[in-house]
Protein backbone atom coordinates (compact mmCIF):
# COMPACT_ATOMS: atom_id res chain seq x y z
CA UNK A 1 0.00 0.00 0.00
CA UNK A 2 1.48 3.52 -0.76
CA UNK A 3 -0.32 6.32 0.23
CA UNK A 4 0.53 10.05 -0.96
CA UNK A 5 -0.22 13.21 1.01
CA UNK A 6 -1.76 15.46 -1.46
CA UNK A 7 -2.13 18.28 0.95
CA UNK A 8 -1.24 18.99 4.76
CA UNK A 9 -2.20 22.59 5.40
CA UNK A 10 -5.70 23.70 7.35
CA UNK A 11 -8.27 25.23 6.07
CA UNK A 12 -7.07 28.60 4.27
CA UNK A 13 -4.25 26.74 2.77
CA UNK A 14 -0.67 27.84 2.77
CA UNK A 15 0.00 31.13 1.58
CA UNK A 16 -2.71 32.45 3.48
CA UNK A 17 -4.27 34.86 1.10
CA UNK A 18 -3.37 38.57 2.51
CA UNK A 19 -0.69 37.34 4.51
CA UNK A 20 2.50 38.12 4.46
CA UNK A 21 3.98 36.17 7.75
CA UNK A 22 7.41 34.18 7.57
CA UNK A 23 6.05 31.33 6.86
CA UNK A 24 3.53 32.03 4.16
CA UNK A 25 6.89 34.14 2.79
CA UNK A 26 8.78 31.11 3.07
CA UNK A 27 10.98 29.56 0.28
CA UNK A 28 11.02 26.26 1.64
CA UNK A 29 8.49 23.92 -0.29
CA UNK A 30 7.33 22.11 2.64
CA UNK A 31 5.45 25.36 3.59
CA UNK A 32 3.47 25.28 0.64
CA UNK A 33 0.90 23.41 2.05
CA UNK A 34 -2.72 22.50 0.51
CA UNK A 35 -5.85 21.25 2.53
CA UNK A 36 -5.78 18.19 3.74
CA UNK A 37 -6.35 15.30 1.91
CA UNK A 38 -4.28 11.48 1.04
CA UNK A 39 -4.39 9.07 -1.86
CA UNK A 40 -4.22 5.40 -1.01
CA UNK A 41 -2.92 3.43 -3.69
CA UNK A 42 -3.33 -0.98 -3.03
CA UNK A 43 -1.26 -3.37 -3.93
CA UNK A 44 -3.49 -4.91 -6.85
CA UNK A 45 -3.91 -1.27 -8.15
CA UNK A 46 -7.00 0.15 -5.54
CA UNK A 47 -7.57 3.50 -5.47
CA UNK A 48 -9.17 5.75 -3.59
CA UNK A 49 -8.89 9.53 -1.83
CA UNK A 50 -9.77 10.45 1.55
CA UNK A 51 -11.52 13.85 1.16
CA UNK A 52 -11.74 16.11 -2.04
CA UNK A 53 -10.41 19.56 -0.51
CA UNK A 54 -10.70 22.91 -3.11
CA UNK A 55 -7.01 22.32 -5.01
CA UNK A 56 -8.03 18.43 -5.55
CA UNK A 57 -8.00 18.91 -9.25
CA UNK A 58 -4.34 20.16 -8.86
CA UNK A 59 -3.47 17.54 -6.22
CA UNK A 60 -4.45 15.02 -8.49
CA UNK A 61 -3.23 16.23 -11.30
CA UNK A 62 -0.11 16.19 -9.32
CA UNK A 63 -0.40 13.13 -7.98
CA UNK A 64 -1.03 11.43 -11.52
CA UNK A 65 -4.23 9.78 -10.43
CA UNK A 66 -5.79 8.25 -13.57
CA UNK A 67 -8.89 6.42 -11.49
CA UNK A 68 -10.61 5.96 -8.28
CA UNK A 69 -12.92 3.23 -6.92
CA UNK A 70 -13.70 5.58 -4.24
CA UNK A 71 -13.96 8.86 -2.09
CA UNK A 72 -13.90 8.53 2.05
CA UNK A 73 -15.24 11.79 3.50
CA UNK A 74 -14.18 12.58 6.94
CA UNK A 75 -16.33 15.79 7.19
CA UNK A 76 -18.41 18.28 5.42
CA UNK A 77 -16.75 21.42 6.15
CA UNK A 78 -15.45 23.10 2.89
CA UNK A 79 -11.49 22.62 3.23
CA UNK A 80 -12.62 18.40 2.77
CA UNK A 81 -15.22 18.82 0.42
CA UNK A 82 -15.48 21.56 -2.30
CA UNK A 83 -13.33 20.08 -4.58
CA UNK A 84 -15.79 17.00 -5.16
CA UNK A 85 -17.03 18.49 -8.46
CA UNK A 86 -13.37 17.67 -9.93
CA UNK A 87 -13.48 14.15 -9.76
CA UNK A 88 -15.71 14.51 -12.83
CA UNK A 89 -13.07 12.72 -15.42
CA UNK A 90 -12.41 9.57 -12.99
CA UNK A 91 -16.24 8.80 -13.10
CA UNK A 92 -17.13 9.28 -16.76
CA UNK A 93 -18.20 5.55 -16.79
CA UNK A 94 -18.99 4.38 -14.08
CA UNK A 95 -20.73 6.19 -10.88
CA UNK A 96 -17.81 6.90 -8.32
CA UNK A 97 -18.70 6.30 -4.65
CA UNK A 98 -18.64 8.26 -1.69
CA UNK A 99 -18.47 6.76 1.55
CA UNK A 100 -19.35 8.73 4.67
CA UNK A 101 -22.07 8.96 7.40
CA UNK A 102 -25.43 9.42 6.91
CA UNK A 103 -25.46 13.46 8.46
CA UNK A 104 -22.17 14.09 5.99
CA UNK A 105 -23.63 12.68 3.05
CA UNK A 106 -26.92 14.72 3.68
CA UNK A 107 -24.52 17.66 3.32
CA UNK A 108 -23.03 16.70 0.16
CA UNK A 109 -26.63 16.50 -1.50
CA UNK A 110 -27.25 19.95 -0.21
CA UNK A 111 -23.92 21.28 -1.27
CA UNK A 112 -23.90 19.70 -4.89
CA UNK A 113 -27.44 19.41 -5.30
CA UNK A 114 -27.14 20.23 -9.03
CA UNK A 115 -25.51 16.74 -9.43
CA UNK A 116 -28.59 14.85 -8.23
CA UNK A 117 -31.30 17.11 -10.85
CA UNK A 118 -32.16 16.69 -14.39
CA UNK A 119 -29.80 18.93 -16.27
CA UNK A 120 -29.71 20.18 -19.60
CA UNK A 121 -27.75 18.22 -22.28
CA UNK A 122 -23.98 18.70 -22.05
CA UNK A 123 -24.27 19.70 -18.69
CA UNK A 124 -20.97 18.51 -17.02
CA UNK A 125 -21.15 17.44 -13.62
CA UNK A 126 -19.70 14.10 -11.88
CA UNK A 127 -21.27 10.92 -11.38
CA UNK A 128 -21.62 10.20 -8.00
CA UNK A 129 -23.22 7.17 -5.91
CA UNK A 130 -23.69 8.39 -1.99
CA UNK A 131 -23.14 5.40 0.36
CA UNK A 132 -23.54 5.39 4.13
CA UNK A 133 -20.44 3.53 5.32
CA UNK A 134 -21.04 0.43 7.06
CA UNK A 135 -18.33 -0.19 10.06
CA UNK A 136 -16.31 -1.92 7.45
CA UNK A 137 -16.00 -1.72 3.77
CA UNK A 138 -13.96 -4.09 1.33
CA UNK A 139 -12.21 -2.53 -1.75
CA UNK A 140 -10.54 -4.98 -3.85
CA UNK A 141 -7.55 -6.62 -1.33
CA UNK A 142 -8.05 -3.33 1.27
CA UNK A 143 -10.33 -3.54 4.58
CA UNK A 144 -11.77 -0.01 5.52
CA UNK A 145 -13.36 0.65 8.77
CA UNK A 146 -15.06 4.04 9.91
CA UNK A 147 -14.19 5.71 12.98
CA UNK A 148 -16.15 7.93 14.74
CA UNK A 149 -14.29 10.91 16.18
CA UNK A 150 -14.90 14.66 17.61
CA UNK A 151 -14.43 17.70 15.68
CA UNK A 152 -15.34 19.73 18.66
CA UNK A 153 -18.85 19.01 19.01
CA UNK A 154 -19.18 17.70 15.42
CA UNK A 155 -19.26 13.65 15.02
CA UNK A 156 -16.99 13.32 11.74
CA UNK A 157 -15.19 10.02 11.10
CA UNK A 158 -11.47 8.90 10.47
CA UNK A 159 -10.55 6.14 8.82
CA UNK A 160 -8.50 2.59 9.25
CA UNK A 161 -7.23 1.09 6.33
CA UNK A 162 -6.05 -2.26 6.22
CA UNK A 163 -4.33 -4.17 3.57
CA UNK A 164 -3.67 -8.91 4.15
CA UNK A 165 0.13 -8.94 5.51
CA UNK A 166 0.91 -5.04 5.95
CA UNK A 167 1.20 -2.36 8.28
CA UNK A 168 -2.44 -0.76 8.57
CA UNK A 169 -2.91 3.43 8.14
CA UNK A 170 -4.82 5.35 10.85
CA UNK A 171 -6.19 8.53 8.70
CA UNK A 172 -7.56 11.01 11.59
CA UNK A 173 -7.61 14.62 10.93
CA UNK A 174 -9.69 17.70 12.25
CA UNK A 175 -10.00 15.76 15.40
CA UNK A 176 -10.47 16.67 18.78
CA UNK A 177 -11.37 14.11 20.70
CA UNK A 178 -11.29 9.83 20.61
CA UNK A 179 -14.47 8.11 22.25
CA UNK A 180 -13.84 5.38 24.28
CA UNK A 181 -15.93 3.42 22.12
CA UNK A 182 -13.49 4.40 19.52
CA UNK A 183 -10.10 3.69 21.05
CA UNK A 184 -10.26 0.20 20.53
CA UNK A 185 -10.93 0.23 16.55
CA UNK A 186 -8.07 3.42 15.91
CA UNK A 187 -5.27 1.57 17.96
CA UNK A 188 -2.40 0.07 16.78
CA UNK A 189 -1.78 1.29 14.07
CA UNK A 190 0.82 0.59 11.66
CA UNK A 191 1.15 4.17 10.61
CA UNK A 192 -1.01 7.20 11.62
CA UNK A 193 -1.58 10.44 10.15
CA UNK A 194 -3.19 12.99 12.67
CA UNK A 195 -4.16 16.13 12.54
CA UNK A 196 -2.42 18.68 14.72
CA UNK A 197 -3.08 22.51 13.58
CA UNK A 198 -0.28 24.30 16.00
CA UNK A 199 1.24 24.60 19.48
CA UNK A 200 -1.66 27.00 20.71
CA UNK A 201 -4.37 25.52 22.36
CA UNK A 202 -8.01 25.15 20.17
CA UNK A 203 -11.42 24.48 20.35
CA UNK A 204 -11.69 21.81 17.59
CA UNK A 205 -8.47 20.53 16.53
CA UNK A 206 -5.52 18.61 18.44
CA UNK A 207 -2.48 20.76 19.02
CA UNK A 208 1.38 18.84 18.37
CA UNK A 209 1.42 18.64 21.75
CA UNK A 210 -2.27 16.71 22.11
CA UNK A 211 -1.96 14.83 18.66
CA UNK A 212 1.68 13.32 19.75
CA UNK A 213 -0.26 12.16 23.07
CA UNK A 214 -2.85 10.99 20.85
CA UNK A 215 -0.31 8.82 18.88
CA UNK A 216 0.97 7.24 21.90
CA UNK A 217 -2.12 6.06 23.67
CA UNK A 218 -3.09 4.38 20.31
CA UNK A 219 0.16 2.72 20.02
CA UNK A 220 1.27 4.38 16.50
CA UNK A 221 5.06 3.50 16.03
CA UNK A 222 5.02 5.64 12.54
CA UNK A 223 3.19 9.51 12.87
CA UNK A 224 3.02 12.19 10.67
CA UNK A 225 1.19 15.51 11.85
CA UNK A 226 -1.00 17.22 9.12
CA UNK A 227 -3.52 20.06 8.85
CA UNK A 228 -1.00 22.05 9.73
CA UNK A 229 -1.68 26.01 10.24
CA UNK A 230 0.66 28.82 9.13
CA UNK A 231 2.09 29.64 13.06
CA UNK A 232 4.57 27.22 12.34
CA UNK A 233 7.44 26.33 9.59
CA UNK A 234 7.94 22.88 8.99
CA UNK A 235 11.16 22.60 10.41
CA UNK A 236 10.03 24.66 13.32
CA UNK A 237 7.24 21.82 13.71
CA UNK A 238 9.88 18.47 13.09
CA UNK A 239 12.29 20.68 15.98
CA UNK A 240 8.87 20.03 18.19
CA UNK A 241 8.50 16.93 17.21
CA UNK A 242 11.97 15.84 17.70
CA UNK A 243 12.03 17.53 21.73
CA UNK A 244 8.96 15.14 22.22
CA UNK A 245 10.50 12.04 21.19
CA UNK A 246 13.89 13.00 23.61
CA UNK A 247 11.27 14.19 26.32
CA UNK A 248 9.38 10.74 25.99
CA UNK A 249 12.72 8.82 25.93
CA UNK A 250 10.83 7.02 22.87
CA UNK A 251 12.54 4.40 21.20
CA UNK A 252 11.70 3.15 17.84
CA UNK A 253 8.75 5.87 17.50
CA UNK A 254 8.81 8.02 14.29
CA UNK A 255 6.83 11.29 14.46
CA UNK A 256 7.47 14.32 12.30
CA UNK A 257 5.26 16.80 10.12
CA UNK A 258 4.04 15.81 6.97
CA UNK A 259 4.36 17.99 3.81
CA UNK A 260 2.38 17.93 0.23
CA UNK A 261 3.54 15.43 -1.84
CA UNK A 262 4.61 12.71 1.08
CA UNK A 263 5.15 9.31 -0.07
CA UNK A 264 4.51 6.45 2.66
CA UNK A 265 4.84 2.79 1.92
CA UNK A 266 3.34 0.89 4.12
């Protein structure tokens, strides 16, 4: 299973429009950061994105994706969403689904509720078949199961995928909270990929500091830190990471930010 980051900023993107801070000013490429969003890629050729953000026609053009068998929504908010319309030319065929929960998918119809009318001819808009995730969902060789999670006070869902005789990916972004009745489902991951928007504390999303807890009490061995804000450069946020891991006296535990255009093989 590889999986590609195709964005790991939060939900203005980085450059901020109108902002003119060192890091949105930086030269370093890792600071160019798009919303959040992966590509999971299985070993008999799966394919599928978690979330569709607003740059997911240049993500994916990026990326070189050429097809999906699916879209896994963690959330409705616009940073994960508005960039469903541009999966238009990977479901031509063939009606793509979207996995989520029943209150997210709701959203989507009322969002894109063009794609689900009678249009005139020529028309473009993308095929789309809505489908309230079950607790697990088979994809080819790959074994998905839906989390729930907090976003604040918003139930959104991350997502465990699972591939016979590999490591497994924990997907878990805008998060703020685990449920108990969650914990045992999201531990042990092979690799996890968690949302953690800056030092300072906030109301809806992890900070390093909270997301690197996170990562232990699930076990991760392998963490990467996305939805990343503009507070913080990424080597700024890998010198965090890095005084955690001496702090913790952790041994054998990877953590560090990701950046657009991550490769993990798994």
């Amino acid at each position: 299973m590889k999986v590609n980051v195709l964005g790991s900023g939060t939900s203005h993107g980085i450059p901020v429009v109108a902002c003119f801070c060192p890091v949105c000013r930086s030269e370093n490429p890792f600071d160019k950061r798009m919303r959040a969003s992966i590509h999971i890629t299985g070993e008999a050729g799966e394919s599928i994105v978690i979330d569709t953000g607003p740059e997911f026609r240049l993500q994916a053009v990026r990326a070189g994706i050429e097809r999906l068998d699916a879209v896994l929504l963690t959330h409705a908010h616009a940073d994960h969403l508005h960039g469903l319309d541009d999966v238009r030319p990977l479901c031509r065929s063939v009606p793509l689904p979207v996995y989520s929960s029943d209150e997210i998918l709701e959203e989507v119809r009322d969002r894109f509720s063009y794609v689900f009318k009678e249009t005139q001819p020529g028309g473009g808009k993308p095929r789309l078949d809505l489908r309230k995730a079950d607790p697990v969902i088979e994809i080819g060789s790959l074994r998905i199961t839906s989390i729930p999670v907090k976003h604040g006070d918003l139930n959104i869902l991350a997502w465990k995928i699972e591939e016979a005789g590999r490591p497994s990916l924990l997907y878990m972004t805008d998060t703020s909270a685990i449920p108990e009745s969650s914990k045992s489902l999201a531990g042990k991951p092979g690799a996890l990929i968690i949302g953690a928007l800056r030092e300072r504390p906030h109301e809806t999303h992890f900070t390093f500091r909270q997301a690197m807890e996170t990562a232990l009490e699930l076990a991760a061995r392998r963490v990467w830190l996305t939805h990343i804000c503009h507070e913080h450069s990424h080597n700024e946020i890998a010198g965090f990471c890095e005084d955690f891991i001496r702090e913790r006296n952790l041994e054998g535990v990877g953590i560090a930010p990701a950046h657009d255009g991550l490769e993990i093989r798994l």
